[in-house]
Protein backbone atom coordinates (compact mmCIF):
# COMPACT_ATOMS: atom_id res chain seq x y z
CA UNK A 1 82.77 -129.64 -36.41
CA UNK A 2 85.78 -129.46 -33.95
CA UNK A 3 86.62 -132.01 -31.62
CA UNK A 4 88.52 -130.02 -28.64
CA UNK A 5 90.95 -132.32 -26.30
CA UNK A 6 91.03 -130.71 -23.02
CA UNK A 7 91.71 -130.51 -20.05
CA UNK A 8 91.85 -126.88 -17.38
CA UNK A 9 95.45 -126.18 -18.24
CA UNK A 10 96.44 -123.11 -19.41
CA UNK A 11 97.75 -124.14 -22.63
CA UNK A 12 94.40 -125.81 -23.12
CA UNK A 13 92.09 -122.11 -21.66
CA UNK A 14 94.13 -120.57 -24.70
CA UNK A 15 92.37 -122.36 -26.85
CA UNK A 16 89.31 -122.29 -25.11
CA UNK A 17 88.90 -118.79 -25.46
CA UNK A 18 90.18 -118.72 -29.11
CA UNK A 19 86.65 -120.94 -30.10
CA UNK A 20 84.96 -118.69 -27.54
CA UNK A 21 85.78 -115.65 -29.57
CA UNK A 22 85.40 -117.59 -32.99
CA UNK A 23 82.45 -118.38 -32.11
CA UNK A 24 82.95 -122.06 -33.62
CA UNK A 25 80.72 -125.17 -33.11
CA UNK A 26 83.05 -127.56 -30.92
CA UNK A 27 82.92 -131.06 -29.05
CA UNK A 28 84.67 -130.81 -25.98
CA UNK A 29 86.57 -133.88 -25.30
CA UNK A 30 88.08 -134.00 -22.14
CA UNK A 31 91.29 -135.25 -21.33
CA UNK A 32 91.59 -136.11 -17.24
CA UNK A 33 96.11 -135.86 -17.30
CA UNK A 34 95.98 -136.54 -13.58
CA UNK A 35 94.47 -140.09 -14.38
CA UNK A 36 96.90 -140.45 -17.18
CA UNK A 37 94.46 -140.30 -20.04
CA UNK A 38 96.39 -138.61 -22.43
CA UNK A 39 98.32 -141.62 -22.58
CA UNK A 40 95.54 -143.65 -24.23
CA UNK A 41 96.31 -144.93 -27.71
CA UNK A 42 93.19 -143.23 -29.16
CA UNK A 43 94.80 -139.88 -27.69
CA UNK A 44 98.34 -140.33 -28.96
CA UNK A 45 97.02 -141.20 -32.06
CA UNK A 46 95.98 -137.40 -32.13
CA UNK A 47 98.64 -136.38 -30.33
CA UNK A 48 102.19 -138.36 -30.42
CA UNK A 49 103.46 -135.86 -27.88
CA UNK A 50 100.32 -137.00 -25.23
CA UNK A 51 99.47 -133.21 -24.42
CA UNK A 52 96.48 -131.31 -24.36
CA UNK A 53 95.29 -129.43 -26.36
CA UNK A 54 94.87 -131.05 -29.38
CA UNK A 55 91.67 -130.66 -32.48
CA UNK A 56 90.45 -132.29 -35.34
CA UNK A 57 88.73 -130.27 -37.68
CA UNK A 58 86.85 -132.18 -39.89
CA UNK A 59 89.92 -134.65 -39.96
CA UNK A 60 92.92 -132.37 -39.77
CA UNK A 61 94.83 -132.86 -36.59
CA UNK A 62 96.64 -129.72 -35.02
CA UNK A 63 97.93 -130.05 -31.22
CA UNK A 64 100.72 -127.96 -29.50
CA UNK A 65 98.73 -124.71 -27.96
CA UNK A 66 100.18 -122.08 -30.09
CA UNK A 67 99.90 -124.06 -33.37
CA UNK A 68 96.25 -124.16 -32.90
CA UNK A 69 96.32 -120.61 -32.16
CA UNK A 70 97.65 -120.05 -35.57
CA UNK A 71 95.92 -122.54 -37.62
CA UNK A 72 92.52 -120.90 -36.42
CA UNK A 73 93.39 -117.67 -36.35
CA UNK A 74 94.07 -118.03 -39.96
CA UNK A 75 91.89 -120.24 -41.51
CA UNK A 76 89.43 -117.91 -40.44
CA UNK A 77 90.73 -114.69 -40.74
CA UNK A 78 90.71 -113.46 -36.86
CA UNK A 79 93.18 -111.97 -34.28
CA UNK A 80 96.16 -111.70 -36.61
CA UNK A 81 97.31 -107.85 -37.46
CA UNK A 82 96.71 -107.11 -41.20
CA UNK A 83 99.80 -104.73 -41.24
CA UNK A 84 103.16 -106.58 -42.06
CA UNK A 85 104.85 -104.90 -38.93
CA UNK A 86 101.97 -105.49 -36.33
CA UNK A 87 101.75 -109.25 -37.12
CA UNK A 88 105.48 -109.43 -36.59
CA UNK A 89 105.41 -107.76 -33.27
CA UNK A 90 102.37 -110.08 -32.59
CA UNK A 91 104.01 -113.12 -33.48
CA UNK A 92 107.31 -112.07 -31.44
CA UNK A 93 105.37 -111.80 -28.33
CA UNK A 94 102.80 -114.86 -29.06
CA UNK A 95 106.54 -116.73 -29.02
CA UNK A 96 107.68 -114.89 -26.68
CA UNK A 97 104.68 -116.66 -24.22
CA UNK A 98 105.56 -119.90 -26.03
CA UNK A 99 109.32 -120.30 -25.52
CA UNK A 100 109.66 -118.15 -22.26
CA UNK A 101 106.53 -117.39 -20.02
CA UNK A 102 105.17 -121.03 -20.72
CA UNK A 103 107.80 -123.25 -20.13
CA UNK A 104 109.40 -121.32 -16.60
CA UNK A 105 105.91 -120.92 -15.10
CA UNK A 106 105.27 -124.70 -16.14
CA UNK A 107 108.78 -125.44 -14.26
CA UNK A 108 108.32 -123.29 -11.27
CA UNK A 109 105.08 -124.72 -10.96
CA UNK A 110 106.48 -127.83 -10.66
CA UNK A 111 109.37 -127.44 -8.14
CA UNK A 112 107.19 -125.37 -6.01
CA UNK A 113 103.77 -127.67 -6.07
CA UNK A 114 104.54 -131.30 -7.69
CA UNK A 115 108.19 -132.52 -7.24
CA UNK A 116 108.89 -134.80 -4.27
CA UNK A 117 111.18 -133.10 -2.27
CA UNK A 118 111.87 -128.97 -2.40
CA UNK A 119 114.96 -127.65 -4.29
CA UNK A 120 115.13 -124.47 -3.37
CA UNK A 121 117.93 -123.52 -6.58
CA UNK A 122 115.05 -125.01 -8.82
CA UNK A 123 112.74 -123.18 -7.33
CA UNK A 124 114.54 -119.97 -7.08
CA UNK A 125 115.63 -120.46 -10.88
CA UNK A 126 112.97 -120.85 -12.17
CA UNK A 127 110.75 -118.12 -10.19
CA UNK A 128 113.10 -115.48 -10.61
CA UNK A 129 112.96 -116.14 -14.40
CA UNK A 130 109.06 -115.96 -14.70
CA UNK A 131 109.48 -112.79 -12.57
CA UNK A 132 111.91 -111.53 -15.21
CA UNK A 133 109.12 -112.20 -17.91
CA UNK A 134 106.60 -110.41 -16.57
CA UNK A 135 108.53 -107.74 -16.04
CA UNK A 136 109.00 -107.77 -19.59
CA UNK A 137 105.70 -107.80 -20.53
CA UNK A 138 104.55 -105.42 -17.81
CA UNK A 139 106.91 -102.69 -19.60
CA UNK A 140 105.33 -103.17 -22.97
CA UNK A 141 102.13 -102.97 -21.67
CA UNK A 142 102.80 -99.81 -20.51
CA UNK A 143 103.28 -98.49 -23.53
CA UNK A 144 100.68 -100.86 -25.21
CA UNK A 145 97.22 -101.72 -24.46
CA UNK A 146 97.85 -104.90 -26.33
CA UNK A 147 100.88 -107.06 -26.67
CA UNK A 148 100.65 -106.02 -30.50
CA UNK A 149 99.24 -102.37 -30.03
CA UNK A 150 95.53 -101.69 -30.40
CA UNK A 151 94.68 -104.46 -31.65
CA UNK A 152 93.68 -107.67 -29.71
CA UNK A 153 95.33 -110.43 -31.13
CA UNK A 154 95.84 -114.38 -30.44
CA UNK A 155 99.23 -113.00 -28.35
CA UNK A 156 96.83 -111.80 -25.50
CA UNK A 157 95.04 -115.15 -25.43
CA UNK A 158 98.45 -116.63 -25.11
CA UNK A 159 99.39 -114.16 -22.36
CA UNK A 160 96.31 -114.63 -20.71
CA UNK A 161 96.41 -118.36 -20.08
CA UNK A 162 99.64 -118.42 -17.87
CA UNK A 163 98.84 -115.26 -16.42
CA UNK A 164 95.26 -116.74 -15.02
CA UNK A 165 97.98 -119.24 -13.24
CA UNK A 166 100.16 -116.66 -11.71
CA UNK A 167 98.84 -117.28 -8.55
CA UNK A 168 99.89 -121.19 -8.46
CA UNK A 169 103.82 -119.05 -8.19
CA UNK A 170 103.44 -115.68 -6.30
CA UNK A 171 100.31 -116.48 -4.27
CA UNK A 172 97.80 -114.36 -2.65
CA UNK A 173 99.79 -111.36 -4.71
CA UNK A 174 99.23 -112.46 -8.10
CA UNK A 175 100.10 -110.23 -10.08
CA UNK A 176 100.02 -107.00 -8.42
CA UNK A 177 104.10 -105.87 -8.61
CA UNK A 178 102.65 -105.98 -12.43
CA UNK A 179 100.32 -103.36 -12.86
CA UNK A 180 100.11 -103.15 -16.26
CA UNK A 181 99.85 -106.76 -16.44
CA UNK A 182 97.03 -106.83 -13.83
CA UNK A 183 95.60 -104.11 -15.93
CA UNK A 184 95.41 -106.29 -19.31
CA UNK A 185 94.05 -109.34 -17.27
CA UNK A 186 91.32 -107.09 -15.86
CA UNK A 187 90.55 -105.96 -19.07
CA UNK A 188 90.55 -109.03 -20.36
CA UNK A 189 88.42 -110.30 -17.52
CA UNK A 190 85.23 -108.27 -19.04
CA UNK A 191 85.77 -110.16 -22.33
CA UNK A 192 82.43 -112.79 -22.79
CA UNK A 193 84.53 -115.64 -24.43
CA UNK A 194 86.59 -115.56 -21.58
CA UNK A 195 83.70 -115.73 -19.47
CA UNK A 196 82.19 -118.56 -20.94
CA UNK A 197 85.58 -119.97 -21.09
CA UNK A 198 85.84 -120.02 -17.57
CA UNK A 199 82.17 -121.54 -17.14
CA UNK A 200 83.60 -124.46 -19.27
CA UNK A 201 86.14 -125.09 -17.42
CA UNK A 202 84.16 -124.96 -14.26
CA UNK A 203 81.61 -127.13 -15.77
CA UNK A 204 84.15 -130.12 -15.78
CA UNK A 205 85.04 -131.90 -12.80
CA UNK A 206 88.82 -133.27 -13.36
CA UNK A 207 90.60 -135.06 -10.87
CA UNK A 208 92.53 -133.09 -8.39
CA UNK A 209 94.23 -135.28 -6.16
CA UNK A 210 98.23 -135.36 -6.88
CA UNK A 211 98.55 -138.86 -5.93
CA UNK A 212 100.79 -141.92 -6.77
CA UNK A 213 98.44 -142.51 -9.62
CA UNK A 214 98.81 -138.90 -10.93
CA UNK A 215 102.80 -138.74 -10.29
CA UNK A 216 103.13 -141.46 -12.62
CA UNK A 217 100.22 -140.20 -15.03
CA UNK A 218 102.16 -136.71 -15.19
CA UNK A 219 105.86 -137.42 -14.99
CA UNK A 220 106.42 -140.97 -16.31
CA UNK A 221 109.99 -140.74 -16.92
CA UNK A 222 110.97 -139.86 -13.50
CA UNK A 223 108.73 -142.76 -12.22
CA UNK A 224 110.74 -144.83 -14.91
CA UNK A 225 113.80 -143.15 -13.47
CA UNK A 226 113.14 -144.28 -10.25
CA UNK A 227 112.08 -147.78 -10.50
């Protein structure tokens, strides 16, 4: 059995619909981050970094979003091209999410929604550089109906995740300057894991509030900064 740490981020829906599509008998353990309980000792001893996600699978302990990915993926044999050159062109683009699409919609989220005062060169850096990424992927996936051809990998669950936040960044547009993109989250849309990943996520009510309490529970250095 695996015990899922969670909470409705989109590093944590990745993995979500990963199990979905698995298939795999999972406890859901969620993590509330805007009351600061991935800070609990009996979290970071699962996860030194205190992020979700995290699992234990019958004792082993993967956390980090795209390690999961990858751990699953191949343990059971799943979402991973066969073909020498399709897994590399998977695995580019599953990084590709990791190291660019992830961390610049995670920072524009922030300057736009969480900080305490509005930067506008944060905000325009960091915008302009998750537009730059999807403009990336929109071009391949005009040529590709999946980030690694035909085949649906763990790179579209990847791409997925952030792109289900694009609206947090370019608002009641989404993604429509990105019509391929909008195409592949349509298409992913009719999927049933990600259906009943969605339910899950429903199902839980996490705090919402961005409070004192959650500043602090989210961004404890600056509060450490501060003080």
């Amino acid at each position: 059995m695996i015990d899922f740490y969670f909470h409705a981020t989109p590093n944590s829906m990745k993995v979500a619909v990963l199990l979905q599509e698995l298939e795999l008998p999972f406890a859901l353990k969620p993590v509330d981050i805007f009351k600061g309980e991935q800070h609990m000792a009996a979290f970071k001893a699962i996860n030194p970094n205190a992020k979700v996600p995290a699992i234990v699978d019958d004792g082993t302990i993967v956390f980090d979003s795209h390690a999961i990915l990858l751990y699953l993926a191949g343990k059971h044999g799943a979402f991973l091209p066969e073909v020498r050159t399709e897994y590399a062109t998977m695995l580019s683009w599953l990084q590709l999410v990791a190291t660019g699409l992830s961390p610049f919609s995670g920072q524009a989220i922030h300057f736009m929604h969480y900080a305490p005062e509005t930067l506008p060169y944060a905000i325009n850096r960091y915008r302009k550089e998750v537009e730059r990424h999807y403009a990336v992927f929109d071009e391949h996936l005009g040529r590709s109906r999946y980030l690694a051809g035909e085949a649906y990998s763990i790179a579209d669950m990847a791409l997925w995740g952030w792109a289900a936040s694009a609206g947090f960044i370019f608002g009641a547009d989404g993604l429509a300057v990105y019509p391929n993109v909008e195409r592949f989250m349509s298409q992913m849309a009719a999927r049933p894991a990600i259906q009943r990943a969605l339910e899950m996520k429903a199902a839980h009510n996490f705090k919402h509030e961005f409070d004192a309490e959650s500043r602090k529970a989210m961004f404890p250095q600056n509060e450490q900064q501060a003080a």
